[in-house]
PDB file of N, CA and C in Angstrom:
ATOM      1  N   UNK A   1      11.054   3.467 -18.729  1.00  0.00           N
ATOM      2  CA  UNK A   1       9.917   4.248 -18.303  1.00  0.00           C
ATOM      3  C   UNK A   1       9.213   3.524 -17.155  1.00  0.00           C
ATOM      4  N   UNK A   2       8.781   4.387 -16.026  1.00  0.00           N
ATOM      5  CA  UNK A   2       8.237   3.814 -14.959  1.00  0.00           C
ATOM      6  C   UNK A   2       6.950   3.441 -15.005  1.00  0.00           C
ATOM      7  N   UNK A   3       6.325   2.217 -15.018  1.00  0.00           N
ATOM      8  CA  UNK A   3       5.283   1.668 -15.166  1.00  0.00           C
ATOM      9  C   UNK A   3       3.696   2.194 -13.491  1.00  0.00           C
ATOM     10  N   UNK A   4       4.587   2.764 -12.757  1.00  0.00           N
ATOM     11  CA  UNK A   4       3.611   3.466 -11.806  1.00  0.00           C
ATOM     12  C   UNK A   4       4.087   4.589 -11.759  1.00  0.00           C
ATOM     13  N   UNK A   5       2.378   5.997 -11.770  1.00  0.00           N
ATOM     14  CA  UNK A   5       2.704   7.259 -11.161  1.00  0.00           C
ATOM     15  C   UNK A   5       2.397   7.370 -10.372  1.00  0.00           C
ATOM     16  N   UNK A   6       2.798   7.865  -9.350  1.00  0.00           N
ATOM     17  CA  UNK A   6       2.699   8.554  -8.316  1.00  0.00           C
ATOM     18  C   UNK A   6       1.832   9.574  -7.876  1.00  0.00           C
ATOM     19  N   UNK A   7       0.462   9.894  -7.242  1.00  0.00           N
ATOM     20  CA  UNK A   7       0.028  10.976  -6.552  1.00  0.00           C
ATOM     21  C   UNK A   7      -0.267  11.188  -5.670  1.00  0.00           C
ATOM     22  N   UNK A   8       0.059  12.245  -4.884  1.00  0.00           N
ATOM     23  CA  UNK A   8      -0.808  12.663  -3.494  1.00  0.00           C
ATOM     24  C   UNK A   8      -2.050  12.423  -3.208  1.00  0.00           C
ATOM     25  N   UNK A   9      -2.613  11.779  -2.105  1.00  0.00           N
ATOM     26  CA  UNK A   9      -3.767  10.851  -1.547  1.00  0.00           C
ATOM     27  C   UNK A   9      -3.349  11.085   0.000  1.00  0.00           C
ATOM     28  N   UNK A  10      -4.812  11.253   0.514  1.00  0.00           N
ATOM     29  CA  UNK A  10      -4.618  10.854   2.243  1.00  0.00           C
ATOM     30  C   UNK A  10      -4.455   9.404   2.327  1.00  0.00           C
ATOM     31  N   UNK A  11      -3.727   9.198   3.148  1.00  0.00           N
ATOM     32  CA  UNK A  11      -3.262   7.771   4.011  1.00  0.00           C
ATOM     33  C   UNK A  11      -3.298   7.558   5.181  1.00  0.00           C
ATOM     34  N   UNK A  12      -2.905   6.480   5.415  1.00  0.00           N
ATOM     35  CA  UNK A  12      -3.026   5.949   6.645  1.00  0.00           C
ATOM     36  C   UNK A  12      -1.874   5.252   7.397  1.00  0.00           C
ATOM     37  N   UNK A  13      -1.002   5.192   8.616  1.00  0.00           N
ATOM     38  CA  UNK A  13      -0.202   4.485   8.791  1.00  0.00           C
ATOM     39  C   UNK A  13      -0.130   2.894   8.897  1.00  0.00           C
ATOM     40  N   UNK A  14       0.675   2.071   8.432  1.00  0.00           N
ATOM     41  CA  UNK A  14       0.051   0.510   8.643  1.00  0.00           C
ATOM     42  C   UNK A  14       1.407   0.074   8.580  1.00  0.00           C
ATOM     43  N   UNK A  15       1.588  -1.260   9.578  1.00  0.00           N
ATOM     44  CA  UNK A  15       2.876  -2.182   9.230  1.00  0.00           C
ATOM     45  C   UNK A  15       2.442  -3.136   8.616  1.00  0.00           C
ATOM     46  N   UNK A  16       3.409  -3.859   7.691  1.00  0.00           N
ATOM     47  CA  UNK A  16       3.553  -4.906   6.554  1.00  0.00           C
ATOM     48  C   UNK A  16       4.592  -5.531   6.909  1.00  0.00           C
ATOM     49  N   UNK A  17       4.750  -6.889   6.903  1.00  0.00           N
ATOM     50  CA  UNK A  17       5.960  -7.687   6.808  1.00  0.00           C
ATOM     51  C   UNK A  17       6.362  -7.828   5.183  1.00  0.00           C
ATOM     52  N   UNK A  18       7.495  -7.534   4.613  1.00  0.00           N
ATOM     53  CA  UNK A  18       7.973  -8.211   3.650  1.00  0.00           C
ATOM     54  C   UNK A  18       9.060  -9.064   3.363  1.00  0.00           C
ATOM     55  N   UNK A  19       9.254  -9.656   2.258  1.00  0.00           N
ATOM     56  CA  UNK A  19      10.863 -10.505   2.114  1.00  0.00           C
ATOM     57  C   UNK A  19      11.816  -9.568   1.980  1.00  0.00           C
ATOM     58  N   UNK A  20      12.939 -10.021   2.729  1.00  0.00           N
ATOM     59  CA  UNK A  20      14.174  -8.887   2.433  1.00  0.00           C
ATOM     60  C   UNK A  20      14.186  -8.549   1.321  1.00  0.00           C
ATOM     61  N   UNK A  21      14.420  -9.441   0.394  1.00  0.00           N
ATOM     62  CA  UNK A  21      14.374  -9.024  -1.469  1.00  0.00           C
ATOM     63  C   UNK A  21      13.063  -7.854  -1.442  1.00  0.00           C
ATOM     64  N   UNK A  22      12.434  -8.316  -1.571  1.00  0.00           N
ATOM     65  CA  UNK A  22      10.787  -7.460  -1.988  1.00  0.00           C
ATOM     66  C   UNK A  22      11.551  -6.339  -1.229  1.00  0.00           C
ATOM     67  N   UNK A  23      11.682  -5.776  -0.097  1.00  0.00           N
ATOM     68  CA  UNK A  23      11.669  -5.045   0.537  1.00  0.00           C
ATOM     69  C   UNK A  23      12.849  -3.911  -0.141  1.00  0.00           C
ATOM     70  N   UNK A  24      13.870  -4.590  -0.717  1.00  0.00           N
ATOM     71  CA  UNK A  24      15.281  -4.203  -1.464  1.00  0.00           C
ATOM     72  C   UNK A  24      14.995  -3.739  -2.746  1.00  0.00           C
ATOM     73  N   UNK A  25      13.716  -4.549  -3.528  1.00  0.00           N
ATOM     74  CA  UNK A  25      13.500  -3.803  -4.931  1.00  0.00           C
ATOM     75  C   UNK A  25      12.594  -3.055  -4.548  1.00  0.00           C
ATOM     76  N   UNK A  26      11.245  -2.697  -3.774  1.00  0.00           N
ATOM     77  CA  UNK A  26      10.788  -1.383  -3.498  1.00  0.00           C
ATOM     78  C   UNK A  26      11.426  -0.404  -3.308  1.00  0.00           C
ATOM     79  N   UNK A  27      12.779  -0.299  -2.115  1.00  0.00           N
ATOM     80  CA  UNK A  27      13.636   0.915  -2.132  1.00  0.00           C
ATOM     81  C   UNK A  27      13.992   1.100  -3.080  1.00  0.00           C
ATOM     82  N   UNK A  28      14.433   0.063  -3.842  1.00  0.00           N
ATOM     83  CA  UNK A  28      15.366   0.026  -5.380  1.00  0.00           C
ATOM     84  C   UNK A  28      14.309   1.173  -6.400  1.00  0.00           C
ATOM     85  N   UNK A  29      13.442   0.412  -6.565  1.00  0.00           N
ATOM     86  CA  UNK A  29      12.521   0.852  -7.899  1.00  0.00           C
ATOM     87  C   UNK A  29      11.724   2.401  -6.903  1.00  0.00           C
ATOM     88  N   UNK A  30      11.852   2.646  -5.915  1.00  0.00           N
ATOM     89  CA  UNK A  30      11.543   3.523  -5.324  1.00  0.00           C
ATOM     90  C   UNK A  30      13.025   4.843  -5.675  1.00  0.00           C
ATOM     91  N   UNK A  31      14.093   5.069  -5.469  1.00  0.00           N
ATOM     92  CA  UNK A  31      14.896   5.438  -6.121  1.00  0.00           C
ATOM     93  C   UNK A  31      14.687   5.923  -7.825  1.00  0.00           C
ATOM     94  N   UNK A  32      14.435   4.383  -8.176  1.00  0.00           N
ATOM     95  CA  UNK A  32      14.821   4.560  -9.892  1.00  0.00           C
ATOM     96  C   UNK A  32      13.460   5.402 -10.476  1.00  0.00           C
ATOM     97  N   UNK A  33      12.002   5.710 -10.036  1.00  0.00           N
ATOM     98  CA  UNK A  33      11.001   6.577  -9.706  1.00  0.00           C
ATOM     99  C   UNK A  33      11.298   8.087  -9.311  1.00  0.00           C
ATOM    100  N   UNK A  34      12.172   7.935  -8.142  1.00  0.00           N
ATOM    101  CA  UNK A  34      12.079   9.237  -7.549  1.00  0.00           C
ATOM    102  C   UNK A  34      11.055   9.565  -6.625  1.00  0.00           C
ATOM    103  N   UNK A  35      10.410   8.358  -5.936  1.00  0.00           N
ATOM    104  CA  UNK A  35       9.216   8.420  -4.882  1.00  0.00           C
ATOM    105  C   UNK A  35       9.969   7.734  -3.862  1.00  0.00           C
ATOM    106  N   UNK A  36       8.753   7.832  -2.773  1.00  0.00           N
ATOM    107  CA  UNK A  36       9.053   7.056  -1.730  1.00  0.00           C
ATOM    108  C   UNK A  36       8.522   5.612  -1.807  1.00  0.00           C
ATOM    109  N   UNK A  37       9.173   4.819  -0.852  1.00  0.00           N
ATOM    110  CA  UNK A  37       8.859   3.628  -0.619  1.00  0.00           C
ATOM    111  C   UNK A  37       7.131   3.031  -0.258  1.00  0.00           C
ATOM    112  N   UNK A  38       6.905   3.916  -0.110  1.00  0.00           N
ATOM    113  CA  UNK A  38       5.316   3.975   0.505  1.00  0.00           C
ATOM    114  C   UNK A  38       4.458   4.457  -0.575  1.00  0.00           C
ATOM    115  N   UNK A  39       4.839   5.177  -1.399  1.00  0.00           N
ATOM    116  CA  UNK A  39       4.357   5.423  -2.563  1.00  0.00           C
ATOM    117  C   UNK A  39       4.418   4.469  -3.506  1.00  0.00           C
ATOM    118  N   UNK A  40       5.578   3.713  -3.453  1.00  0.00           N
ATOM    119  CA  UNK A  40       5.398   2.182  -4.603  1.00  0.00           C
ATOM    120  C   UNK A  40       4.893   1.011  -4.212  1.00  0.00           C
ATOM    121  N   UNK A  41       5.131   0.956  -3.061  1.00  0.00           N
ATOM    122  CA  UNK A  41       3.849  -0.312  -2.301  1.00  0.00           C
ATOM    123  C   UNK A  41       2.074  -0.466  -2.694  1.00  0.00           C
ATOM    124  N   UNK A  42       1.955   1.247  -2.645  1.00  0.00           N
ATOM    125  CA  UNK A  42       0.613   1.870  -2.411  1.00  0.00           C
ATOM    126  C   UNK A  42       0.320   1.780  -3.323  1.00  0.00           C
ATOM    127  N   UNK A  43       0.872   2.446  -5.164  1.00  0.00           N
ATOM    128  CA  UNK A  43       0.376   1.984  -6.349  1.00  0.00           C
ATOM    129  C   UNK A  43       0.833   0.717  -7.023  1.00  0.00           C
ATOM    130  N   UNK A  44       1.474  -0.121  -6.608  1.00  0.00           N
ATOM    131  CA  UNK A  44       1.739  -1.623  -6.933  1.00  0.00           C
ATOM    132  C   UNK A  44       0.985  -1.890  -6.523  1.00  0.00           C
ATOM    133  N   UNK A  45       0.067  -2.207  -5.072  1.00  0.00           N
ATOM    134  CA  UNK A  45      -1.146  -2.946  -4.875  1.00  0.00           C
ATOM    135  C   UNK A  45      -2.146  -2.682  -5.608  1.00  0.00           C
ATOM    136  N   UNK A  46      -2.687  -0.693  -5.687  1.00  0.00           N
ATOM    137  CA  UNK A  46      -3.366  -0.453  -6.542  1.00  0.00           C
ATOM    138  C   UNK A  46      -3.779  -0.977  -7.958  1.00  0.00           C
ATOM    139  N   UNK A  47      -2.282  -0.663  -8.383  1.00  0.00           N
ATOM    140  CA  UNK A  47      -2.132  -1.756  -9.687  1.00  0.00           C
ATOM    141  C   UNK A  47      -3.117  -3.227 -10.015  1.00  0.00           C
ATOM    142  N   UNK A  48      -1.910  -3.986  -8.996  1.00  0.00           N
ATOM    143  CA  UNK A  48      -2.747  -5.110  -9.254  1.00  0.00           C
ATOM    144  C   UNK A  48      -4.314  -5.282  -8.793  1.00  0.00           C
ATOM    145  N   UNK A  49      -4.502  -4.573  -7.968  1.00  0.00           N
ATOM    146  CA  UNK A  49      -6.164  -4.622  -7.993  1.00  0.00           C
ATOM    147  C   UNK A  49      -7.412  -4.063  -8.901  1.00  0.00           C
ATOM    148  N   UNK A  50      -6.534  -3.098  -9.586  1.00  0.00           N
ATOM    149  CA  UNK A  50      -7.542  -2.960 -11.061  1.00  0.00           C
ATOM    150  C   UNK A  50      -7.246  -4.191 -11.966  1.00  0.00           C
ATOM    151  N   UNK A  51      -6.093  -4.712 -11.931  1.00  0.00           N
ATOM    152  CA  UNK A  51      -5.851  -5.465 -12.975  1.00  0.00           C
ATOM    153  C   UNK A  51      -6.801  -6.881 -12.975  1.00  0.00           C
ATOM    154  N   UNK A  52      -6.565  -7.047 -11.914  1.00  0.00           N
ATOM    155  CA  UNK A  52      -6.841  -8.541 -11.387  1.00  0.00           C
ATOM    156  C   UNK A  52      -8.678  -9.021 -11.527  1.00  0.00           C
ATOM    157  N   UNK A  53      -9.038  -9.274 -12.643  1.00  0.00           N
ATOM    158  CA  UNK A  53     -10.665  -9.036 -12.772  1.00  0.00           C
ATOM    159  C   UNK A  53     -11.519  -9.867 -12.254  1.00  0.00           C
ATOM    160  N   UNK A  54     -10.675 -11.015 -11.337  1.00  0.00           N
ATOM    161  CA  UNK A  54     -11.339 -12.467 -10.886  1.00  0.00           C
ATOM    162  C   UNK A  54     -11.359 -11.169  -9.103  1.00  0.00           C
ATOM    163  N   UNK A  55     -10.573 -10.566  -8.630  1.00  0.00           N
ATOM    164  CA  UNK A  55     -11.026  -9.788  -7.633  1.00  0.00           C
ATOM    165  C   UNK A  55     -11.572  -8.535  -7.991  1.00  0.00           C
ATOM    166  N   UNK A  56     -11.572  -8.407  -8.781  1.00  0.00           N
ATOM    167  CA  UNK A  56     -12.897  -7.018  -9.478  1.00  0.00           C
ATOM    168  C   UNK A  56     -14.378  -7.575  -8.942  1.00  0.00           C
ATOM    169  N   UNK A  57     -14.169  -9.092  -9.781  1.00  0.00           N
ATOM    170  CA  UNK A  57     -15.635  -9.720  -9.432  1.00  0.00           C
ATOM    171  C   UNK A  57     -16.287 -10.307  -7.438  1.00  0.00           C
ATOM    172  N   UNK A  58     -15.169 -10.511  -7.080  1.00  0.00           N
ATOM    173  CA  UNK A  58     -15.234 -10.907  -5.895  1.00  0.00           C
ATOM    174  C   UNK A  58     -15.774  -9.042  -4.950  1.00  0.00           C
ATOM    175  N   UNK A  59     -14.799  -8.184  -5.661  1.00  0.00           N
ATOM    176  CA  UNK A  59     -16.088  -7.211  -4.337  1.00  0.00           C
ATOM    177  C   UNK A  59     -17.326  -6.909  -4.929  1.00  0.00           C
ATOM    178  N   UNK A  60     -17.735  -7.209  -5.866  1.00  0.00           N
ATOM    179  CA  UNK A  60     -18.899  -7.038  -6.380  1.00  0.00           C
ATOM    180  C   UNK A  60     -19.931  -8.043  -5.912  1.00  0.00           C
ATOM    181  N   UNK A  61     -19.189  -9.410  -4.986  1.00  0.00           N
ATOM    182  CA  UNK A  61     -19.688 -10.379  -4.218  1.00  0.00           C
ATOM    183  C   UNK A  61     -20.211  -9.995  -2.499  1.00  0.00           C
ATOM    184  N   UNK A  62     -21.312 -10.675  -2.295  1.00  0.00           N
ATOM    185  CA  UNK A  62     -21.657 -10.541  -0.772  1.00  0.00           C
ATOM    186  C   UNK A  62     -20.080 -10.794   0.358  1.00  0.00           C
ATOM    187  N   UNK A  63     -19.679 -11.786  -0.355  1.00  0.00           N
ATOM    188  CA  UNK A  63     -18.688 -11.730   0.462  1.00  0.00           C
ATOM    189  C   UNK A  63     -17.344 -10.670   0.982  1.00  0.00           C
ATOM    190  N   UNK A  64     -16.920  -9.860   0.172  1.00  0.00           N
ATOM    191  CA  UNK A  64     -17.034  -8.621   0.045  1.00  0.00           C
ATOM    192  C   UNK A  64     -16.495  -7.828   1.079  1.00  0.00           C
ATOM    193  N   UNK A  65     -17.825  -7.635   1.200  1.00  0.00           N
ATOM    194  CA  UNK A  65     -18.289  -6.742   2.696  1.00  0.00           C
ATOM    195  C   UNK A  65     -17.886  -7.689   3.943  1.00  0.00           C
ATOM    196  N   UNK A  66     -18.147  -8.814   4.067  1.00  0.00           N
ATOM    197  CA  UNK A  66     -17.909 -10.056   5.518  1.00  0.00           C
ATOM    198  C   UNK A  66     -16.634  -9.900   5.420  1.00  0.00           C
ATOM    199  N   UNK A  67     -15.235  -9.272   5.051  1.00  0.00           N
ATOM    200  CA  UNK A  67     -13.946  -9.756   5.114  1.00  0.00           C
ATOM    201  C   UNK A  67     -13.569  -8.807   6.285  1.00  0.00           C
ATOM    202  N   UNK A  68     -12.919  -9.285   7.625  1.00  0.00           N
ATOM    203  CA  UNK A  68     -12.479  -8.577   8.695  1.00  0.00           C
ATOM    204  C   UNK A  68     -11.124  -8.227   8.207  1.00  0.00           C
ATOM    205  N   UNK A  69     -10.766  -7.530   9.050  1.00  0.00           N
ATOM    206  CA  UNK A  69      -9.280  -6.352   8.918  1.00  0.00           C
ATOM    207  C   UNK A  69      -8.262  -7.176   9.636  1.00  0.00           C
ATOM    208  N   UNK A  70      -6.926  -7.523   8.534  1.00  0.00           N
ATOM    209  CA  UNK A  70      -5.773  -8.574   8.996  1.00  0.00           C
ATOM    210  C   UNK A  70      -4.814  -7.269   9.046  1.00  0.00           C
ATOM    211  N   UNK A  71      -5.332  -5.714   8.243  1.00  0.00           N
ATOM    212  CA  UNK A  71      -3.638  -5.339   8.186  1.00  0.00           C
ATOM    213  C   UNK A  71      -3.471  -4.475   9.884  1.00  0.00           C
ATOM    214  N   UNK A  72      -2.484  -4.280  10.047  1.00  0.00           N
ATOM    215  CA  UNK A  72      -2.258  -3.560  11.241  1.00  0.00           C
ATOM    216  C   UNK A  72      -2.119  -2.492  10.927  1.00  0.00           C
ATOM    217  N   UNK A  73      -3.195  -1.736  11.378  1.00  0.00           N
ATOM    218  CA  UNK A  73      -3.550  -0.140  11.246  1.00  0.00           C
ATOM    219  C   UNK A  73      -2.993   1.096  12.762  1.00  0.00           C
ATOM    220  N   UNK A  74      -1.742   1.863  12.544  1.00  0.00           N
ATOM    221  CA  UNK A  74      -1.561   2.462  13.480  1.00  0.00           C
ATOM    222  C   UNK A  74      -2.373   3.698  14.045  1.00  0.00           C
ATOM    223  N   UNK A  75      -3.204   3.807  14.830  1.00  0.00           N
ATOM    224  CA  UNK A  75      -3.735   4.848  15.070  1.00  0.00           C
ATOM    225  C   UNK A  75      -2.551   6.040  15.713  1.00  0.00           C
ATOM    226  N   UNK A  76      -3.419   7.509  14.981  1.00  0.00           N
ATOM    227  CA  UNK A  76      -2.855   8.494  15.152  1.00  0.00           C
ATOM    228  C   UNK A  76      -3.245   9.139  16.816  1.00  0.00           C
ATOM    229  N   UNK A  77      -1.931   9.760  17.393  1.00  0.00           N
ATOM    230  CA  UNK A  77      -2.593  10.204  18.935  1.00  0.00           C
ATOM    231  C   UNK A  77      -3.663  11.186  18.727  1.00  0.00           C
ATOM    232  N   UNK A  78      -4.768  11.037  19.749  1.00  0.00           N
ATOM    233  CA  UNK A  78      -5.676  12.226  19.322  1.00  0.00           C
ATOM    234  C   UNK A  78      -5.451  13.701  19.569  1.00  0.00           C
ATOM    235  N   UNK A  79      -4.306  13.719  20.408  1.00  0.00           N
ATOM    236  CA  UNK A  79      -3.949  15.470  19.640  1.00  0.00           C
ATOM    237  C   UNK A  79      -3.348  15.407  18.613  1.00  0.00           C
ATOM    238  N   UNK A  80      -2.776  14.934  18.130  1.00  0.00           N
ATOM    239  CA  UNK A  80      -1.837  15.200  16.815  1.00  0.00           C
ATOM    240  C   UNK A  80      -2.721  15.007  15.576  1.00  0.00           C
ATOM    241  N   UNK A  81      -2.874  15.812  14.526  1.00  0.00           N
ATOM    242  CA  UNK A  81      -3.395  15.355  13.281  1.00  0.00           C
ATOM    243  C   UNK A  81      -2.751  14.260  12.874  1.00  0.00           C
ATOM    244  N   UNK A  82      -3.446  13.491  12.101  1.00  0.00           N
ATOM    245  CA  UNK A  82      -3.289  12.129  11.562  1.00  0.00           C
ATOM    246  C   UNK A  82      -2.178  12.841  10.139  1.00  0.00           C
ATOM    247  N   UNK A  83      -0.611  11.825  10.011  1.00  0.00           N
ATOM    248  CA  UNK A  83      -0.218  12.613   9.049  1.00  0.00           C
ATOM    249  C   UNK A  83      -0.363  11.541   7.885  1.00  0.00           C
ATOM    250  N   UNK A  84      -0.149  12.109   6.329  1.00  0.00           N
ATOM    251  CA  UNK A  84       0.106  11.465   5.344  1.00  0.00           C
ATOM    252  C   UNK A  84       0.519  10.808   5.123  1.00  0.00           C
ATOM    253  N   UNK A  85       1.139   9.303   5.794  1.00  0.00           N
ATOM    254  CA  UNK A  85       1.919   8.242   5.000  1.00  0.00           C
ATOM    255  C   UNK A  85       1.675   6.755   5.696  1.00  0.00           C
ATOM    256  N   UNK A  86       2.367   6.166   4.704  1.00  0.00           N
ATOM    257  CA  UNK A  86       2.462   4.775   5.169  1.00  0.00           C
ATOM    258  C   UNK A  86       3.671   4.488   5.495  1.00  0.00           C
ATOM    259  N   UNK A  87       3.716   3.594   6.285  1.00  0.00           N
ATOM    260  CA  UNK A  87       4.918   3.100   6.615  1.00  0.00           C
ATOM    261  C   UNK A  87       5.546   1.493   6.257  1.00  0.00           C
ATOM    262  N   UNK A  88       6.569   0.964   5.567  1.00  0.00           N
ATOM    263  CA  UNK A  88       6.739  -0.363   5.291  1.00  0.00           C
ATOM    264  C   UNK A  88       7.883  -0.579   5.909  1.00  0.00           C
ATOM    265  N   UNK A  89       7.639  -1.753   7.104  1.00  0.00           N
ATOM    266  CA  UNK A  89       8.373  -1.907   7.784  1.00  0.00           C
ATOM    267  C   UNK A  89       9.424  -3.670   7.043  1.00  0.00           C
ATOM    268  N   UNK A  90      10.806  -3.431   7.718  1.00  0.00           N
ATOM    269  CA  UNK A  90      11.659  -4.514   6.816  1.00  0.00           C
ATOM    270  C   UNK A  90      11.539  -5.429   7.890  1.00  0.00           C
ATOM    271  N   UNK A  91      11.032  -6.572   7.681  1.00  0.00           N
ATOM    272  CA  UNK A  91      11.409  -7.898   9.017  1.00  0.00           C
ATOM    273  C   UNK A  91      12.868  -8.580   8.806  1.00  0.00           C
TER     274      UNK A  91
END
Protein backbone atom coordinates (compact mmCIF):
# COMPACT_ATOMS: atom_id res chain seq x y z
CA UNK A 1 0.00 0.00 0.00
CA UNK A 2 1.22 3.42 -1.02
CA UNK A 3 2.18 5.46 1.86
CA UNK A 4 1.46 8.97 -0.26
CA UNK A 5 -1.86 10.23 -1.98
CA UNK A 6 -1.88 12.11 -4.48
CA UNK A 7 -4.06 15.39 -5.26
CA UNK A 8 -4.57 18.06 -7.61
CA UNK A 9 -3.06 21.50 -6.31
CA UNK A 10 -1.81 24.59 -8.31
CA UNK A 11 1.96 24.56 -8.77
CA UNK A 12 4.66 25.99 -9.77
CA UNK A 13 7.58 25.15 -12.11
CA UNK A 14 11.07 24.70 -10.24
CA UNK A 15 14.46 22.80 -10.96
CA UNK A 16 15.98 20.45 -8.28
CA UNK A 17 19.19 18.66 -8.49
CA UNK A 18 18.98 15.07 -7.33
CA UNK A 19 21.20 11.77 -6.88
CA UNK A 20 20.84 9.51 -9.78
CA UNK A 21 19.49 6.85 -7.26
CA UNK A 22 16.90 9.32 -5.60
CA UNK A 23 16.03 10.37 -8.94
CA UNK A 24 15.53 6.35 -10.11
CA UNK A 25 13.31 5.51 -6.99
CA UNK A 26 10.99 8.60 -7.54
CA UNK A 27 10.32 7.39 -11.19
CA UNK A 28 10.31 3.95 -9.62
CA UNK A 29 7.80 4.54 -6.72
CA UNK A 30 6.19 7.06 -9.14
CA UNK A 31 5.15 4.06 -11.47
CA UNK A 32 4.42 1.66 -8.52
CA UNK A 33 1.65 4.78 -7.41
CA UNK A 34 0.47 5.45 -10.74
CA UNK A 35 1.42 9.32 -10.44
CA UNK A 36 3.81 11.42 -11.77
CA UNK A 37 7.19 12.14 -10.73
CA UNK A 38 6.33 15.58 -9.59
CA UNK A 39 3.59 14.41 -7.72
CA UNK A 40 5.92 12.17 -5.41
CA UNK A 41 8.57 14.73 -4.83
CA UNK A 42 5.70 17.23 -3.94
CA UNK A 43 3.99 14.89 -1.27
CA UNK A 44 7.30 13.32 0.07
CA UNK A 45 8.45 16.79 1.02
CA UNK A 46 4.99 17.53 2.20
CA UNK A 47 5.24 14.51 4.18
CA UNK A 48 8.17 15.12 5.87
CA UNK A 49 7.27 18.57 6.78
CA UNK A 50 4.23 17.72 8.80
CA UNK A 51 6.14 15.09 10.29
CA UNK A 52 9.18 16.74 11.30
CA UNK A 53 7.99 18.76 14.66
CA UNK A 54 11.54 20.35 15.46
CA UNK A 55 10.57 22.31 11.85
CA UNK A 56 6.89 22.67 12.81
CA UNK A 57 8.50 24.68 15.66
CA UNK A 58 11.04 26.60 13.67
CA UNK A 59 8.18 28.40 11.36
CA UNK A 60 6.43 29.25 14.24
CA UNK A 61 9.98 31.11 14.89
CA UNK A 62 10.92 34.82 13.83
CA UNK A 63 13.28 33.29 11.88
CA UNK A 64 10.86 31.88 9.70
CA UNK A 65 9.91 34.62 7.77
CA UNK A 66 14.02 36.01 7.29
CA UNK A 67 14.72 32.73 5.12
CA UNK A 68 15.51 33.95 1.35
CA UNK A 69 14.55 31.73 -1.72
CA UNK A 70 17.52 29.01 -2.73
CA UNK A 71 14.97 26.99 -4.99
CA UNK A 72 15.01 27.96 -8.65
CA UNK A 73 11.65 29.10 -9.56
CA UNK A 74 10.81 29.12 -13.43
CA UNK A 75 8.73 31.90 -14.37
CA UNK A 76 5.82 31.43 -16.69
CA UNK A 77 5.89 33.73 -20.16
CA UNK A 78 3.40 36.42 -19.61
CA UNK A 79 1.17 35.43 -22.38
CA UNK A 80 0.90 31.99 -21.61
CA UNK A 81 -1.07 30.92 -18.46
CA UNK A 82 1.11 29.61 -15.83
CA UNK A 83 0.56 25.66 -16.18
CA UNK A 84 0.21 22.99 -13.38
CA UNK A 85 3.40 21.25 -12.65
CA UNK A 86 6.66 20.80 -11.40
CA UNK A 87 9.38 19.78 -12.96
CA UNK A 88 12.41 17.39 -11.48
CA UNK A 89 15.20 17.67 -13.32
CA UNK A 90 18.03 14.43 -13.32
CA UNK A 91 21.79 15.89 -13.00
Amino acid sequence: MPLLEITQSRQISASVRLDEATAAQVDQYATFIHASADDVVNKALNYVFVKDRDFQDFLKSPQAKQVSSTLRIRKAPATVEAVDSARVLKA
